[in-house]
C-alpha atoms as a PDB file:
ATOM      1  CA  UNK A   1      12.506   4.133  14.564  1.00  0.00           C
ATOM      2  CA  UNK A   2      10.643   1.659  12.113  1.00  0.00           C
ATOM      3  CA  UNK A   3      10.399   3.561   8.678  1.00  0.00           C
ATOM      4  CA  UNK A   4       7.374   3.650   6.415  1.00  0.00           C
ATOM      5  CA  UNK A   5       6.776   1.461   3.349  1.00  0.00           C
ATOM      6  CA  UNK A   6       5.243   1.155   0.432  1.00  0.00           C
ATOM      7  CA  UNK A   7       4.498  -2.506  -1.422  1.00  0.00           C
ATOM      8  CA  UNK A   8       2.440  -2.953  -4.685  1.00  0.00           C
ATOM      9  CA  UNK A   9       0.281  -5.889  -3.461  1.00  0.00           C
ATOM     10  CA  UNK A  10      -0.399  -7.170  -7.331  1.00  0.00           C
ATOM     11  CA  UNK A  11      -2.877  -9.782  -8.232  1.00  0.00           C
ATOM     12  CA  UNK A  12      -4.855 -11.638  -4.969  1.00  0.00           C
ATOM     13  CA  UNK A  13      -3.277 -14.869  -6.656  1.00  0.00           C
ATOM     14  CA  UNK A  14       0.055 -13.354  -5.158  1.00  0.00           C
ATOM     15  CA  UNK A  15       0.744 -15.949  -2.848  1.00  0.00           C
ATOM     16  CA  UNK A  16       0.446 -18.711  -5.400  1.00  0.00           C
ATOM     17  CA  UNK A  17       2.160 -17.108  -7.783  1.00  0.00           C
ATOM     18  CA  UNK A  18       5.712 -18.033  -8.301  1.00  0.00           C
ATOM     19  CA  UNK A  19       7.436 -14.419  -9.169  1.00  0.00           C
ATOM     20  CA  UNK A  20       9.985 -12.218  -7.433  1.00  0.00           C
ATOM     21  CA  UNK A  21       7.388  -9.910  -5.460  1.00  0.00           C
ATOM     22  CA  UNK A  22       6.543 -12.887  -3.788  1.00  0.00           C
ATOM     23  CA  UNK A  23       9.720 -13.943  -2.904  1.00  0.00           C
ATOM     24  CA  UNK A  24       9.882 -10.333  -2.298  1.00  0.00           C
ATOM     25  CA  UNK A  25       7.647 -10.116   0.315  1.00  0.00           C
ATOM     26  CA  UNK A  26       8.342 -13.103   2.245  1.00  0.00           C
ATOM     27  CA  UNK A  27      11.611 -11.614   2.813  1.00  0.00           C
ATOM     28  CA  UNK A  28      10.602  -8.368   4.181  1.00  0.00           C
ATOM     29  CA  UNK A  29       9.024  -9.218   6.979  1.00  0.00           C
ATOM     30  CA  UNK A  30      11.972 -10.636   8.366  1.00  0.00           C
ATOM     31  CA  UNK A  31      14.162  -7.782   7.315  1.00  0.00           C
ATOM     32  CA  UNK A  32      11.855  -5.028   9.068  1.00  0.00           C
ATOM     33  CA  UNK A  33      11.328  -7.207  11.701  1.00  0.00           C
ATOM     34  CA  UNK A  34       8.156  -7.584  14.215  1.00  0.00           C
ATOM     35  CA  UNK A  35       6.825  -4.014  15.201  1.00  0.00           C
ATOM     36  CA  UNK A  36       4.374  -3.736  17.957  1.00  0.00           C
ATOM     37  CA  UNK A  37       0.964  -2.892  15.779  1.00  0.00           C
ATOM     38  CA  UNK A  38       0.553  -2.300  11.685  1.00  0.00           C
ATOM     39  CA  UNK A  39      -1.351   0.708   9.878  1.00  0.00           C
ATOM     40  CA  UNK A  40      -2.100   0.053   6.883  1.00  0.00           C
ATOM     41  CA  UNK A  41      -3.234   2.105   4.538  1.00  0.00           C
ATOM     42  CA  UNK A  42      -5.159  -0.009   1.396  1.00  0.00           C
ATOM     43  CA  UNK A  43      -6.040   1.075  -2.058  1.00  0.00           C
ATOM     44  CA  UNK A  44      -8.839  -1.708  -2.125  1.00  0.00           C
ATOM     45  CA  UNK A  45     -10.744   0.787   0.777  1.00  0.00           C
ATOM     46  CA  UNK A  46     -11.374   4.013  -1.266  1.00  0.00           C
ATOM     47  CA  UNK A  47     -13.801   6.412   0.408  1.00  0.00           C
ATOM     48  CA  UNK A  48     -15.241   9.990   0.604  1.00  0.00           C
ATOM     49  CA  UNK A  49     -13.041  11.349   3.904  1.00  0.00           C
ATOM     50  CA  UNK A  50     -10.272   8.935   6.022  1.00  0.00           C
ATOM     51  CA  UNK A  51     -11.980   5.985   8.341  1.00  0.00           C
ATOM     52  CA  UNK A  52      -9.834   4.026  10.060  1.00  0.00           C
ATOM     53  CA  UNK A  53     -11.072   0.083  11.084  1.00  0.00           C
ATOM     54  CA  UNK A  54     -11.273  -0.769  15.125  1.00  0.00           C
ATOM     55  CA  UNK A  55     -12.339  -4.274  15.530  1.00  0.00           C
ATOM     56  CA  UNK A  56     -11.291  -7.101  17.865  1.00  0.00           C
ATOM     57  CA  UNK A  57     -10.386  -9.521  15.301  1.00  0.00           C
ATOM     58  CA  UNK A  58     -10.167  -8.649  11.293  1.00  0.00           C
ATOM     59  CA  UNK A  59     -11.864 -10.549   9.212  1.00  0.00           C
ATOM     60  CA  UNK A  60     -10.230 -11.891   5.609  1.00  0.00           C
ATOM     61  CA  UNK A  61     -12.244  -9.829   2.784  1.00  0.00           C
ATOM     62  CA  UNK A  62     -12.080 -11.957  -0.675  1.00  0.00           C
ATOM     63  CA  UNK A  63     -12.929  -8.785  -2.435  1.00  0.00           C
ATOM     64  CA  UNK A  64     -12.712 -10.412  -5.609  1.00  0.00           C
ATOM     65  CA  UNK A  65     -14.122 -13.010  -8.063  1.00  0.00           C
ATOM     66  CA  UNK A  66     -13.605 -15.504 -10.429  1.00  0.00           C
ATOM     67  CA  UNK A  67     -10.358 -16.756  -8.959  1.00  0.00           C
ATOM     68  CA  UNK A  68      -9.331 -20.513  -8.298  1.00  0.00           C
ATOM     69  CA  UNK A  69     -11.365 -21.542  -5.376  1.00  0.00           C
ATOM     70  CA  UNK A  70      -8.163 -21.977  -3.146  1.00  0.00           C
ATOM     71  CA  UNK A  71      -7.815 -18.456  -3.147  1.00  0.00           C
ATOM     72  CA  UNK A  72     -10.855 -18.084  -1.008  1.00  0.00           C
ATOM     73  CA  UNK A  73      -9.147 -20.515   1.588  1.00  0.00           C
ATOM     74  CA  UNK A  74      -6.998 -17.553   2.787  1.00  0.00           C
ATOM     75  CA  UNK A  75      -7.653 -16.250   6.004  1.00  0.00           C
ATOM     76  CA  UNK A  76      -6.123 -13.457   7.517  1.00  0.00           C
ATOM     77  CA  UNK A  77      -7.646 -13.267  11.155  1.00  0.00           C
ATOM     78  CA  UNK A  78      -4.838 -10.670  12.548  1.00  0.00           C
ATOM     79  CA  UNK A  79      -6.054  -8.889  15.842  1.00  0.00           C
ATOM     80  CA  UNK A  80      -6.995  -5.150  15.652  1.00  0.00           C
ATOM     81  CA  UNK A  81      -5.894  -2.470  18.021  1.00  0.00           C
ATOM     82  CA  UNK A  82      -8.615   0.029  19.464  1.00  0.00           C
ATOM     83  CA  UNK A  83      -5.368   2.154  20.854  1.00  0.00           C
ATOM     84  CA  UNK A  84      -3.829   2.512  17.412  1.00  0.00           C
ATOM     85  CA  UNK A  85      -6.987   2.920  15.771  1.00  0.00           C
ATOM     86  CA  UNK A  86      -8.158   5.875  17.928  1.00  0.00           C
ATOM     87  CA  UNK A  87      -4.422   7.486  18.471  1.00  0.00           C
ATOM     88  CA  UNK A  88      -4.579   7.533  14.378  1.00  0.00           C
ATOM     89  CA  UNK A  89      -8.053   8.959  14.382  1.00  0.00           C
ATOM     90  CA  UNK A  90      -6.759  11.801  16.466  1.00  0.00           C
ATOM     91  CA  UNK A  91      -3.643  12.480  14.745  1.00  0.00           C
ATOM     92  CA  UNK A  92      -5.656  13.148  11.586  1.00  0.00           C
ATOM     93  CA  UNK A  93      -8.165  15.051  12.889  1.00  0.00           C
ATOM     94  CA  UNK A  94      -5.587  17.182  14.267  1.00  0.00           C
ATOM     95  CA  UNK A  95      -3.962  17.920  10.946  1.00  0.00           C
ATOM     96  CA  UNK A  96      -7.793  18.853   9.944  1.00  0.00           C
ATOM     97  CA  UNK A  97      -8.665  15.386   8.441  1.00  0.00           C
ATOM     98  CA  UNK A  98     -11.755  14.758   9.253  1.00  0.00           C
ATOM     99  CA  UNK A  99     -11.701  10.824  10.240  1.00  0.00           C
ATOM    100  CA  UNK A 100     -14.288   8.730  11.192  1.00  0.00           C
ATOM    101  CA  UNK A 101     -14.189   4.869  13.171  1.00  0.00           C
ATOM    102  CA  UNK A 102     -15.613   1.847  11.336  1.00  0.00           C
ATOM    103  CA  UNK A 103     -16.178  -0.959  13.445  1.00  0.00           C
ATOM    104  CA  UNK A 104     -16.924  -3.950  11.357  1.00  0.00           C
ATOM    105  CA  UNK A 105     -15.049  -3.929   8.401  1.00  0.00           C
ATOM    106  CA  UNK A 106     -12.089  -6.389   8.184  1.00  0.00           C
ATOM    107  CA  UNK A 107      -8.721  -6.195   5.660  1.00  0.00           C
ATOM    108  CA  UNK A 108      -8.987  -6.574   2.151  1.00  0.00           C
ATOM    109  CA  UNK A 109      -7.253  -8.124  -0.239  1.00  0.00           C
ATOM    110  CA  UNK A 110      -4.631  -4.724  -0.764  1.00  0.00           C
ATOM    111  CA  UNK A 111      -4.464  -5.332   3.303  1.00  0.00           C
ATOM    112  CA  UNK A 112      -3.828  -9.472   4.080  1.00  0.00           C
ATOM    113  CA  UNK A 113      -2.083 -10.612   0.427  1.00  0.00           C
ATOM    114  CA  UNK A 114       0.979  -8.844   1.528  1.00  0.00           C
ATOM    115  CA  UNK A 115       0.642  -9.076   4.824  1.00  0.00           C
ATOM    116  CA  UNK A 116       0.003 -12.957   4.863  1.00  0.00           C
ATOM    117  CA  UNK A 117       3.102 -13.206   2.474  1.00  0.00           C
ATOM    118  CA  UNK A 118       5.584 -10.511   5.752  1.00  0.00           C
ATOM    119  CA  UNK A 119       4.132 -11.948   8.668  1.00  0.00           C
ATOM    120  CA  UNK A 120       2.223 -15.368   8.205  1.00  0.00           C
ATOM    121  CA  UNK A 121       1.253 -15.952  11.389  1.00  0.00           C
ATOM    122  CA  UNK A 122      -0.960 -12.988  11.754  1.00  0.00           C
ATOM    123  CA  UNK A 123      -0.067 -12.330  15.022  1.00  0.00           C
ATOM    124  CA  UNK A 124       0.567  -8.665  15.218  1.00  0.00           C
ATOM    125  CA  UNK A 125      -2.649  -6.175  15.652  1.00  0.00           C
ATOM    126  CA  UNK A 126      -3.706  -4.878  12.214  1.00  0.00           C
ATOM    127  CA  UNK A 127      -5.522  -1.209  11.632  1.00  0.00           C
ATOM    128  CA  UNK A 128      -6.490  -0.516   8.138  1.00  0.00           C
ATOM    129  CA  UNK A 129      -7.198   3.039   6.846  1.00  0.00           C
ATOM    130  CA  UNK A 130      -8.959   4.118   3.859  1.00  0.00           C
ATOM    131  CA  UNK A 131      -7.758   6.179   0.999  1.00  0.00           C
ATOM    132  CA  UNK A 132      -9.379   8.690  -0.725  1.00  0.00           C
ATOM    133  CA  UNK A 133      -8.766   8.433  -4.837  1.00  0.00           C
ATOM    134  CA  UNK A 134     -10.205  11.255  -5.907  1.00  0.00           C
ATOM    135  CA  UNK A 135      -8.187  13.733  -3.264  1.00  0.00           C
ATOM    136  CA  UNK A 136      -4.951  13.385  -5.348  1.00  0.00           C
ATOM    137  CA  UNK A 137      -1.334  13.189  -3.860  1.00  0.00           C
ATOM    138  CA  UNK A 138      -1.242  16.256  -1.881  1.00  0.00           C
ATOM    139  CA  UNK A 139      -3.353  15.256   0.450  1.00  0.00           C
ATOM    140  CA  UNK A 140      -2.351  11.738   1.271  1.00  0.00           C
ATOM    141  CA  UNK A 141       1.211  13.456   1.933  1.00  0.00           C
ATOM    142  CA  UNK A 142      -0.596  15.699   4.340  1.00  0.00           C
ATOM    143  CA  UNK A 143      -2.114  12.008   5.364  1.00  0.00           C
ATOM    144  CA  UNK A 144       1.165  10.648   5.822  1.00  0.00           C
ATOM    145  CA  UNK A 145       2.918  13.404   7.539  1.00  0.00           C
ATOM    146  CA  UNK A 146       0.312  13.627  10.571  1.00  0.00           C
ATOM    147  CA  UNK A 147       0.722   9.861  10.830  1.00  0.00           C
ATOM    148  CA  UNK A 148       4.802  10.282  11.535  1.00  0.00           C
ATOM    149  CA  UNK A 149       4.566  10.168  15.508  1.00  0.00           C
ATOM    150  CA  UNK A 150       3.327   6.196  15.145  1.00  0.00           C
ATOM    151  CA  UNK A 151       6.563   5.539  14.310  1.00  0.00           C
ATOM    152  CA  UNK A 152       8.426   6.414  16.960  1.00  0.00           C
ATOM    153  CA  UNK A 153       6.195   4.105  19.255  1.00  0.00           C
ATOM    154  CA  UNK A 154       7.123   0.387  17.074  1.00  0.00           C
ATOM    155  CA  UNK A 155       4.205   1.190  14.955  1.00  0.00           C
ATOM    156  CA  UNK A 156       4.441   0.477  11.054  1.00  0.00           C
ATOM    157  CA  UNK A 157       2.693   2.744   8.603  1.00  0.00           C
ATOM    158  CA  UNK A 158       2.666   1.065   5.285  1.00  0.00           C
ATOM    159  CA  UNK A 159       0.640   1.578   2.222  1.00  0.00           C
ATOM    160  CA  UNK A 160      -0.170  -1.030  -0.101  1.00  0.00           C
ATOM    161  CA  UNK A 161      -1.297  -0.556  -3.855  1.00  0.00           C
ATOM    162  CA  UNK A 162       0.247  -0.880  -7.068  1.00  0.00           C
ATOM    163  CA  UNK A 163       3.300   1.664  -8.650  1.00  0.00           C
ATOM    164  CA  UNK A 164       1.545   0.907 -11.980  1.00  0.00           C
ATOM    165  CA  UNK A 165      -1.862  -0.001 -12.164  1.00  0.00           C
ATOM    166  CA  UNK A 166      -4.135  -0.716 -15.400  1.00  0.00           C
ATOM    167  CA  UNK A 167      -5.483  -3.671 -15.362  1.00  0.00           C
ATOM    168  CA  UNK A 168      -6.768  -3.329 -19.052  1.00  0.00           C
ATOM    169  CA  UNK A 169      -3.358  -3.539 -20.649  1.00  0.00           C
ATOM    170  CA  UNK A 170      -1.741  -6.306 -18.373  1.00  0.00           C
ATOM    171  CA  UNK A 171      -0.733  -9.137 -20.656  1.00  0.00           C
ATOM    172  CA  UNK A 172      -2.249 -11.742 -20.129  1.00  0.00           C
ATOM    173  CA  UNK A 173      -0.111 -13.913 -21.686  1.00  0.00           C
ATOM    174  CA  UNK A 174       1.717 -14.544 -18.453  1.00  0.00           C
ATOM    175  CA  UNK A 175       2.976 -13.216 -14.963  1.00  0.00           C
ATOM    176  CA  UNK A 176       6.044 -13.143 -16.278  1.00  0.00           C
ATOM    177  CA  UNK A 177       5.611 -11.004 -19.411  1.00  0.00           C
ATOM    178  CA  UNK A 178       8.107  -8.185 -20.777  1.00  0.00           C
ATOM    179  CA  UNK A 179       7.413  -5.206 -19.732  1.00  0.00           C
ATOM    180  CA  UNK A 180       5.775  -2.166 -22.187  1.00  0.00           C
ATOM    181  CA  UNK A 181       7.937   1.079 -22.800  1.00  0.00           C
ATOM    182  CA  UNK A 182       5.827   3.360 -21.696  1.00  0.00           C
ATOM    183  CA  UNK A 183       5.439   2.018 -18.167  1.00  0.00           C
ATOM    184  CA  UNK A 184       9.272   1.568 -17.789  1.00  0.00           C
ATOM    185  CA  UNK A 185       8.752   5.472 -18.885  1.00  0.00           C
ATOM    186  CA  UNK A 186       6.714   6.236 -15.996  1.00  0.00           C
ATOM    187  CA  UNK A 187       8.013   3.859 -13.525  1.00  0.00           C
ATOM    188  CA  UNK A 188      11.809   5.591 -13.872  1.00  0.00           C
ATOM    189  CA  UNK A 189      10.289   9.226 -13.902  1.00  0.00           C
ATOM    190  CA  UNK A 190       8.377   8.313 -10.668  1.00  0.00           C
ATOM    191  CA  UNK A 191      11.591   6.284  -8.956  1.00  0.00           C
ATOM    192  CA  UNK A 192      13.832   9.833  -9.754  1.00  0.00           C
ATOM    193  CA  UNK A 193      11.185  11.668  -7.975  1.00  0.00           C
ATOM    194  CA  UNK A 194      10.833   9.694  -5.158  1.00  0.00           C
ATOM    195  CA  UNK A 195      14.384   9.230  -4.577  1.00  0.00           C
ATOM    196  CA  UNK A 196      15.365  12.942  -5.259  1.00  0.00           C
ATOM    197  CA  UNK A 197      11.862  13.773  -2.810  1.00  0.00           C
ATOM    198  CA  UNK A 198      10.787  16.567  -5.763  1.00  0.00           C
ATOM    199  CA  UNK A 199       8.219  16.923  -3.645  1.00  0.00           C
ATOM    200  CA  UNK A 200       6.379  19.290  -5.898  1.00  0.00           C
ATOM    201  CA  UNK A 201       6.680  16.915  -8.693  1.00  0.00           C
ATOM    202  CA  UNK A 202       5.342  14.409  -7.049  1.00  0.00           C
ATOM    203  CA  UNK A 203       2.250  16.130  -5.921  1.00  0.00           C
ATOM    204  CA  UNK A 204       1.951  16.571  -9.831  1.00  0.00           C
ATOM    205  CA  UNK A 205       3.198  13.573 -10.776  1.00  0.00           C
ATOM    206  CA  UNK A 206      -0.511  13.404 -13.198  1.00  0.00           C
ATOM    207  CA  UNK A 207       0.384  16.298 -15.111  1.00  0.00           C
ATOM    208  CA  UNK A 208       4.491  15.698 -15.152  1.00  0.00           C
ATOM    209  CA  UNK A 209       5.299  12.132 -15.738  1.00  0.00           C
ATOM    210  CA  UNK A 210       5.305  10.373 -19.149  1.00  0.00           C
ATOM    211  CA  UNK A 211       2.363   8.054 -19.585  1.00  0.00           C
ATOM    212  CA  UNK A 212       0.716   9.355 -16.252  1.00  0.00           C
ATOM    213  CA  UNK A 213      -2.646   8.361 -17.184  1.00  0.00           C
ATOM    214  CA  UNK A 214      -2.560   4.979 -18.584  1.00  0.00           C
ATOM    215  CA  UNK A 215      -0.215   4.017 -15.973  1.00  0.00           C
ATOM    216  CA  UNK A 216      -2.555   4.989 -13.097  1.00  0.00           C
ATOM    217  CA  UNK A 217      -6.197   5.404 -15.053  1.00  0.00           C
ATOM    218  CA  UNK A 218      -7.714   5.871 -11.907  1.00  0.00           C
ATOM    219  CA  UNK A 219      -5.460   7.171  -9.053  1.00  0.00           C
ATOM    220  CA  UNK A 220      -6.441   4.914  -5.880  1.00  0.00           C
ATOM    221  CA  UNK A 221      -3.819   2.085  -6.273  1.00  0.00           C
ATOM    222  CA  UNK A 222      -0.863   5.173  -6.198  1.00  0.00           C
ATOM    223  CA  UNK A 223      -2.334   7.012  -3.302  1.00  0.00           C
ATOM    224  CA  UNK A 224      -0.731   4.620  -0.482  1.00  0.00           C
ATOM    225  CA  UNK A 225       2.953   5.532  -2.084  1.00  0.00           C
ATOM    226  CA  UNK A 226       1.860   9.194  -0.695  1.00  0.00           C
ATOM    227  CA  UNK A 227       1.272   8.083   2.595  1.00  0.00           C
ATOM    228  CA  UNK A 228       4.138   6.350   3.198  1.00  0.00           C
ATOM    229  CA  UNK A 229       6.115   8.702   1.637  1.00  0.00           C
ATOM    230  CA  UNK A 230       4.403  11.686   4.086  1.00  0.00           C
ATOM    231  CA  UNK A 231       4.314   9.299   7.006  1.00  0.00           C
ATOM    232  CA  UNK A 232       8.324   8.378   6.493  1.00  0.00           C
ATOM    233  CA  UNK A 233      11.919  10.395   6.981  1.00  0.00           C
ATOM    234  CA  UNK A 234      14.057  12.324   4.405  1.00  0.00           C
ATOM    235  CA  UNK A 235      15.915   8.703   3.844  1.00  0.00           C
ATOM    236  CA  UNK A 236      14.579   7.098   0.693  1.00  0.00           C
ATOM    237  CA  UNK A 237      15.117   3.629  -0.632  1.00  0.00           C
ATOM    238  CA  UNK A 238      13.365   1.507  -3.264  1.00  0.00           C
ATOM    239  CA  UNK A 239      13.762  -2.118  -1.641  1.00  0.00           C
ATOM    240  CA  UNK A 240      11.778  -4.077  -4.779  1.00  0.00           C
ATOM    241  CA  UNK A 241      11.155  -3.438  -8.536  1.00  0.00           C
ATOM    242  CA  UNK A 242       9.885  -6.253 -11.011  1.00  0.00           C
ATOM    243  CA  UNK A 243       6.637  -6.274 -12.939  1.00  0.00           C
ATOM    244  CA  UNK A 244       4.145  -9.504 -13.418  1.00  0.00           C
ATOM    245  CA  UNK A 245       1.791 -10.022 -16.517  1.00  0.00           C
ATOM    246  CA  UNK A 246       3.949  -7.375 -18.533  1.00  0.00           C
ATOM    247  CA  UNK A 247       3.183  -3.906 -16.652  1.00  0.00           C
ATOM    248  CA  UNK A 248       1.807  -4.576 -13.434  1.00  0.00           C
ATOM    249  CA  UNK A 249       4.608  -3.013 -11.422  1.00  0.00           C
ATOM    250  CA  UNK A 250       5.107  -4.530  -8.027  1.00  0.00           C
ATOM    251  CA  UNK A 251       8.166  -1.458  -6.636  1.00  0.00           C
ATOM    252  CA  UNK A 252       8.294  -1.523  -3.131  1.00  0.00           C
ATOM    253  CA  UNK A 253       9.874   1.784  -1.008  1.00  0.00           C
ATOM    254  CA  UNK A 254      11.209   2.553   2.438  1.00  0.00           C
ATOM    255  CA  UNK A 255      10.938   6.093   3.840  1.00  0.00           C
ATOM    256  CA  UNK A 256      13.400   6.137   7.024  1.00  0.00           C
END
């Protein structure tokens, strides 16, 4: 059975960037290995209830600006999956998530910079679900946990966001800044959680763990950890930890 992961995607100048997450990433694909479909769930797609995407081809979403025009180059045309995005549909619905179809929107940036990095030839069929920031971790365990069957059929559930997340006190001095206290603080409170599955911690991780706040200002980059950690077994592993531009953290997990 494939297990569930978690990447921080980082900056959409990833693949350009010469850092270990990228080196990271390239790596990973190769490790997990081709599954038969991907779910992904992005922290770039925030909405009010879960919508999962069902199109024939995805398009590449540059949700971003002012970045070197190369950047917008990228494409990311991965085929979608109607099967996955329905059997997904229905497995949240049936955990009463009320989930609706979107049929036009493509993969954003959260989506293709990581998956262009695992699998560049974008040849495996792509679903991307929506998370909801405001709805806290709770319920993207609950998310997660009525996602588990996919596995067992080749499917990969992955979330992509960031472990730490506030873009107002990244240093811009350079990706490969020192890292701040207080999110090396957070970062090890959150990895002992994780790994010891204090499940009940987790779920009030805003509340428990030092520097909760600045490290995740607003909560929809931390929400895809949830899901993968819901949609994954009792076996835990962090696979990746490094920062870029000082305390952007770029941890990666597998839930097996």
């Amino acid at each position: 059975m494939l297990p569930a992961i978690f990447v921080s995607h980082g900056a959409p100048t990833l693949p350009f960037d010469d850092c270990p997450a990228r080196d990271f990433l390239r790596g990973l694909g190769k490790e997990i290995g081709n599954p038969r479909a991907i779910l992904i769930a992005s922290a770039h797609w925030d909405t009010g209830t879960p919508i999962v995407n069902d199109v024939p081809v995805n398009d590449t979403i540059h949700d971003f600006r002012g970045f070197p025009p190369p950047l917008y180059e990228l494409r990311y045309n991965a085929p979608g999956s109607s099967a996955v995005a329905n059997r997904a549909a229905d497995l949240l619905r049936a955990a009463n998530l009320p989930t609706d179809i979107n049929h036009t929107r493509g993969l954003d940036h959260g989506a293709w910079v990581p998956l262009l990095l695992m699998y560049p030839q974008a040849d495996i069929p792509v679903v991307q679900l929506s998370v909801q920031g405001h709805a806290g971790a709770a319920h993207h365990i609950k998310m997660g946990r009525a996602l588990q069957s996919l596995r067992d059929d080749d499917i990969l559930v992955m979330g992509s966001g960031g472990f730490v997340h506030n873009l107002r006190l990244l240093d811009r001095g350079g990706i490969n800044a020192p890292e701040p206290q207080w999110c090396h603080d957070f970062s090890n409170w959150m990895d002992a959680a994780v790994n010891e599955r204090r499940e009940d911690d987790l779920k009030n991780y805003r509340t428990l763990a030092p520097n909760a706040v600045m490290a995740q200002p607003e909560e929809e980059h931390f929400m895809p950890l949830f899901v993968a950690y819901g949609a994954g077994g009792e076996k835990t592993r962090r696979l990746h930890k490094s920062t870029t531009f000082g305390s952007l953290r770029m941890d990666a997990y597998s839930f097996s």
